[in-house]
Structure formats: structure tokens, C-alpha cells
N, C-alpha and C. Protein backbone atom coordinates (compact mmCIF):
# COMPACT_ATOMS: atom_id res chain seq x y z
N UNK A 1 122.64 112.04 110.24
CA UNK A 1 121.51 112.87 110.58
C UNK A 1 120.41 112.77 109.51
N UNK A 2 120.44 112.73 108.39
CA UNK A 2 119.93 112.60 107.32
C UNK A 2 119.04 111.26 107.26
N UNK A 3 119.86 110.15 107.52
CA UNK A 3 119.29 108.88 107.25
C UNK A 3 118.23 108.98 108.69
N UNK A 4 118.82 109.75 109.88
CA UNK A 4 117.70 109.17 110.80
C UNK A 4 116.25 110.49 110.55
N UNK A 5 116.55 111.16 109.59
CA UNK A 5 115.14 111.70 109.75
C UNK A 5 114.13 111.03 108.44
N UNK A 6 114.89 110.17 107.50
CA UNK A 6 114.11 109.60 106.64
C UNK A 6 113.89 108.41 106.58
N UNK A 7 114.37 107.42 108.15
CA UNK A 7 113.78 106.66 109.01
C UNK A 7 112.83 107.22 109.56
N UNK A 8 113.14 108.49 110.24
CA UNK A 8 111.35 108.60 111.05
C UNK A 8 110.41 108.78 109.46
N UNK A 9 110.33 108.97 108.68
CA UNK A 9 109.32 109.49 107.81
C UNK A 9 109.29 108.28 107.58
N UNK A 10 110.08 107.13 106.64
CA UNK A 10 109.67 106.19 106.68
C UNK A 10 108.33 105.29 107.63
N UNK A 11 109.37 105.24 108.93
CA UNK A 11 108.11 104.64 110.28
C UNK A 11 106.92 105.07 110.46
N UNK A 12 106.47 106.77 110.05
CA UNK A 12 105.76 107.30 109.83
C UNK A 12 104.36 106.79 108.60
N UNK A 13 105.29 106.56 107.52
CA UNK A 13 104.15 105.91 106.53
C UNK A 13 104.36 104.29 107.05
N UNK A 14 105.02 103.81 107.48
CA UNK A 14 105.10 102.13 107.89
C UNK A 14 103.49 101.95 108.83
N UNK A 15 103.43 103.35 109.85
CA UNK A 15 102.35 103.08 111.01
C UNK A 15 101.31 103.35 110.38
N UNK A 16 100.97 104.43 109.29
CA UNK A 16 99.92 104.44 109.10
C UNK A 16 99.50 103.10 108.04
N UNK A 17 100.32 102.85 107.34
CA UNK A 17 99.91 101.77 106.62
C UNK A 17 99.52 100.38 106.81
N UNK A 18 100.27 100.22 108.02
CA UNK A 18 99.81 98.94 109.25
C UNK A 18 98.27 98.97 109.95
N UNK A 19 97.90 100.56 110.09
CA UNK A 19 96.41 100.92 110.39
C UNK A 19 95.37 100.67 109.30
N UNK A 20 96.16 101.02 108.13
CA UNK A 20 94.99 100.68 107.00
C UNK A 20 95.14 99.42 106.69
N UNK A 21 95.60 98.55 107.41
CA UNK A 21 95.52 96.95 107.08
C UNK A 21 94.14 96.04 108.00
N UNK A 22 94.04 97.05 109.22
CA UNK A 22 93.74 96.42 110.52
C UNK A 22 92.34 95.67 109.36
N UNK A 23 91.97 94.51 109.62
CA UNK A 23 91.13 93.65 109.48
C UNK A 23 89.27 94.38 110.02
N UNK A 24 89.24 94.74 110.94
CA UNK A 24 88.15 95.66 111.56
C UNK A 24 87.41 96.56 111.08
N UNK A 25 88.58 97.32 110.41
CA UNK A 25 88.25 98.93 110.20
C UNK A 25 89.23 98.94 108.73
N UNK A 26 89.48 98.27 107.98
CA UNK A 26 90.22 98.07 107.02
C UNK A 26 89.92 98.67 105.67
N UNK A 27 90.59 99.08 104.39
CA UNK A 27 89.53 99.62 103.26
C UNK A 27 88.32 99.53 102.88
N UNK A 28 88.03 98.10 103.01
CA UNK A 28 86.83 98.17 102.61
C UNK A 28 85.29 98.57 103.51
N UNK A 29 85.85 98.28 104.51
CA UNK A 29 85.06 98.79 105.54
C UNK A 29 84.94 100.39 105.41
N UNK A 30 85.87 100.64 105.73
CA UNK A 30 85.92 102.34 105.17
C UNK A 30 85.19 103.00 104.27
N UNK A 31 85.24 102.34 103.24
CA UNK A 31 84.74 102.39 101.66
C UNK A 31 82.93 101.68 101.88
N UNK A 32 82.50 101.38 102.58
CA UNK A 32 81.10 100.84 102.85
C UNK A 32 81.09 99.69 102.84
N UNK A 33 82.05 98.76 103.35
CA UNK A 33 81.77 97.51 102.44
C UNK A 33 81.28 96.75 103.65
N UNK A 34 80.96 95.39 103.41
CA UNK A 34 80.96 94.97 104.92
C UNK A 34 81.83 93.86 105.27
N UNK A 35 82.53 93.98 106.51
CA UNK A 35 83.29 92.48 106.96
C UNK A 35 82.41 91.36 107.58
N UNK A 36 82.41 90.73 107.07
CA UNK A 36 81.85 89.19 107.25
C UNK A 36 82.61 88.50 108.36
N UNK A 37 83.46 88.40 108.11
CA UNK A 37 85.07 87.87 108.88
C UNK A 37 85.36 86.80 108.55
N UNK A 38 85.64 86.70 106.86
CA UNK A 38 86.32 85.50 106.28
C UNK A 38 87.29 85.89 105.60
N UNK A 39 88.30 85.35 105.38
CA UNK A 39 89.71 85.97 104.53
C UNK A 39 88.90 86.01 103.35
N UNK A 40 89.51 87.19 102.94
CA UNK A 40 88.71 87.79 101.33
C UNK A 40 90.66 87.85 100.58
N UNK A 41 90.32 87.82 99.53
CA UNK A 41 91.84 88.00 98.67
C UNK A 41 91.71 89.45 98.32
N UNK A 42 93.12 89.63 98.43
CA UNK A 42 93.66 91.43 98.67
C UNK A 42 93.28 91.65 96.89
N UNK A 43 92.68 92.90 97.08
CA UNK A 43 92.22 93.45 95.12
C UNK A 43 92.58 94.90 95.29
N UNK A 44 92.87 95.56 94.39
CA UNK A 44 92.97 96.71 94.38
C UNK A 44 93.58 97.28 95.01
N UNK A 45 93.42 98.48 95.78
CA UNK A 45 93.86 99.29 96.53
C UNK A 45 94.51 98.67 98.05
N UNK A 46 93.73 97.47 98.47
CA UNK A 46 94.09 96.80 99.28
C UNK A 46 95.61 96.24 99.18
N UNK A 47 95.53 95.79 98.03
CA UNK A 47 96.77 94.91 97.28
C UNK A 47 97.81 95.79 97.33
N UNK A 48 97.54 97.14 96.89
CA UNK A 48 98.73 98.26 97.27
C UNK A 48 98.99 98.45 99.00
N UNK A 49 97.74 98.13 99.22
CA UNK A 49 98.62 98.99 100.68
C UNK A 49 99.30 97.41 101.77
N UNK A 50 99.06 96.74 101.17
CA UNK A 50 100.19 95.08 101.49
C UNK A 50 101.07 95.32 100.64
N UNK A 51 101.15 95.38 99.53
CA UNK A 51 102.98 95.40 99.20
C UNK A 51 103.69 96.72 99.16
N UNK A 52 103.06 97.97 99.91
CA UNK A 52 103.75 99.01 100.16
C UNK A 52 104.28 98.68 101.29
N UNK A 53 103.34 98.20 102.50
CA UNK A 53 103.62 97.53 103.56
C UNK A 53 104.80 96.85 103.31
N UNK A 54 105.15 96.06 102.84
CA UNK A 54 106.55 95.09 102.82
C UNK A 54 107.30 96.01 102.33
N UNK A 55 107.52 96.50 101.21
CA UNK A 55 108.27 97.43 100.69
C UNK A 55 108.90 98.62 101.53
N UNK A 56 108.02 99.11 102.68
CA UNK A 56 108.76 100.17 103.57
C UNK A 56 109.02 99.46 104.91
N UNK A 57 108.80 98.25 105.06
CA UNK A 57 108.92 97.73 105.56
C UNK A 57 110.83 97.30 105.69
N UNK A 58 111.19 96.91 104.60
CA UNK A 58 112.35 96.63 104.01
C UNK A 58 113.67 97.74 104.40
N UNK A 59 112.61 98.56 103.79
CA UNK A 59 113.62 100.30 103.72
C UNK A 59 114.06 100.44 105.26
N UNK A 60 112.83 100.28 105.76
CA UNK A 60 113.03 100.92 107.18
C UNK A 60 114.08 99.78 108.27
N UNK A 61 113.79 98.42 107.91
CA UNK A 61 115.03 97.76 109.03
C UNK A 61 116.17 98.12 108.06
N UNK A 62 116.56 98.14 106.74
CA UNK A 62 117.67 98.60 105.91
C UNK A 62 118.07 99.86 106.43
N UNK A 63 117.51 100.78 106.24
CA UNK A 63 117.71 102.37 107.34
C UNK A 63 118.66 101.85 108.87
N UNK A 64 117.98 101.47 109.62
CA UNK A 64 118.41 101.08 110.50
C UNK A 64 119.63 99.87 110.84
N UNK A 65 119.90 99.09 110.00
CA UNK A 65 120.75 98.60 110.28
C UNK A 65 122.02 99.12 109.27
N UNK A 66 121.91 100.49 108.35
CA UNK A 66 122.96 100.99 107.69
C UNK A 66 123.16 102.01 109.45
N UNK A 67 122.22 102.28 110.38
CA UNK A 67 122.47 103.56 110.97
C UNK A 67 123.56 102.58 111.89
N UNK A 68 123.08 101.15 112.02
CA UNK A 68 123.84 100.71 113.19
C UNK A 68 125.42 100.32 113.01
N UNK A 69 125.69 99.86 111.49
CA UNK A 69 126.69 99.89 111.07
C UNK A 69 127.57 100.83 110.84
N UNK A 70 127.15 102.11 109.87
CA UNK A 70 128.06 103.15 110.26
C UNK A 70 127.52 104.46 110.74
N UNK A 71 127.27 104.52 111.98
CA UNK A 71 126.90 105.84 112.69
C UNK A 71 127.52 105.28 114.45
């Protein structure tokens, strides 16, 4: 019971963090910047929210495949 409610919280920050990636509407856009639409290299804050991305990314199929193994 435990692990599946800190899977949903997990998935929870997984979705929003997948939104603050979108290319469109992405930090810097947010922040005033403008998209051109050429790959720019991840700096800053950007750079955090890609390797948080992988990082809960990890947790969350790990979550889930501990739930599928023993639950």
C-alpha cells in the first residue's frame, strides 16, 4: 500500500516534469526567452529538469516492477 501511493507521487512529479520539457512552451520560453527551433544545449535549470526526468524516471519503473514482483 505504501509503495503504491509513492508511485502515484512519483508519476505525479514524472508528468509534470515531462511538461516542463515540452520544446514549445519549455523554460525558457516561460522565462521570456525565445524558441527559434534549433536544438540549444540544456544549461541550468533546464539541465535539472532532464536529469530529474531520468532520475524519477528510474524510481518509478523500479516502484513498479518491485510492486509486480512482490505484491
Amino acid at each position: 500500500m505504501t509503495v503504491a501511493i509513492i508511485q502515484i507521487i512519483v508519476g505525479v512529479i514524472l508528468v509534470v516534469l515531462i511538461i516542463l520539457q515540452e520544446r514549445s512552451a519549455g523554460l525558457s520560453g516561460l522565462m521570456g526567452g525565445d524558441s527559434i527551433g534549433f536544438y540549444q544545449t540544456r544549461r541550468g535549470l533546464e539541465k535539472i529538469v532532464f536529469v530529474s526526468t531520468i532520475v524519477f524516471t528510474v524510481i518509478f519503473v523500479g516502484l513498479a516492477v518491485y510492486q509486480l514482483v512482490y505484491a
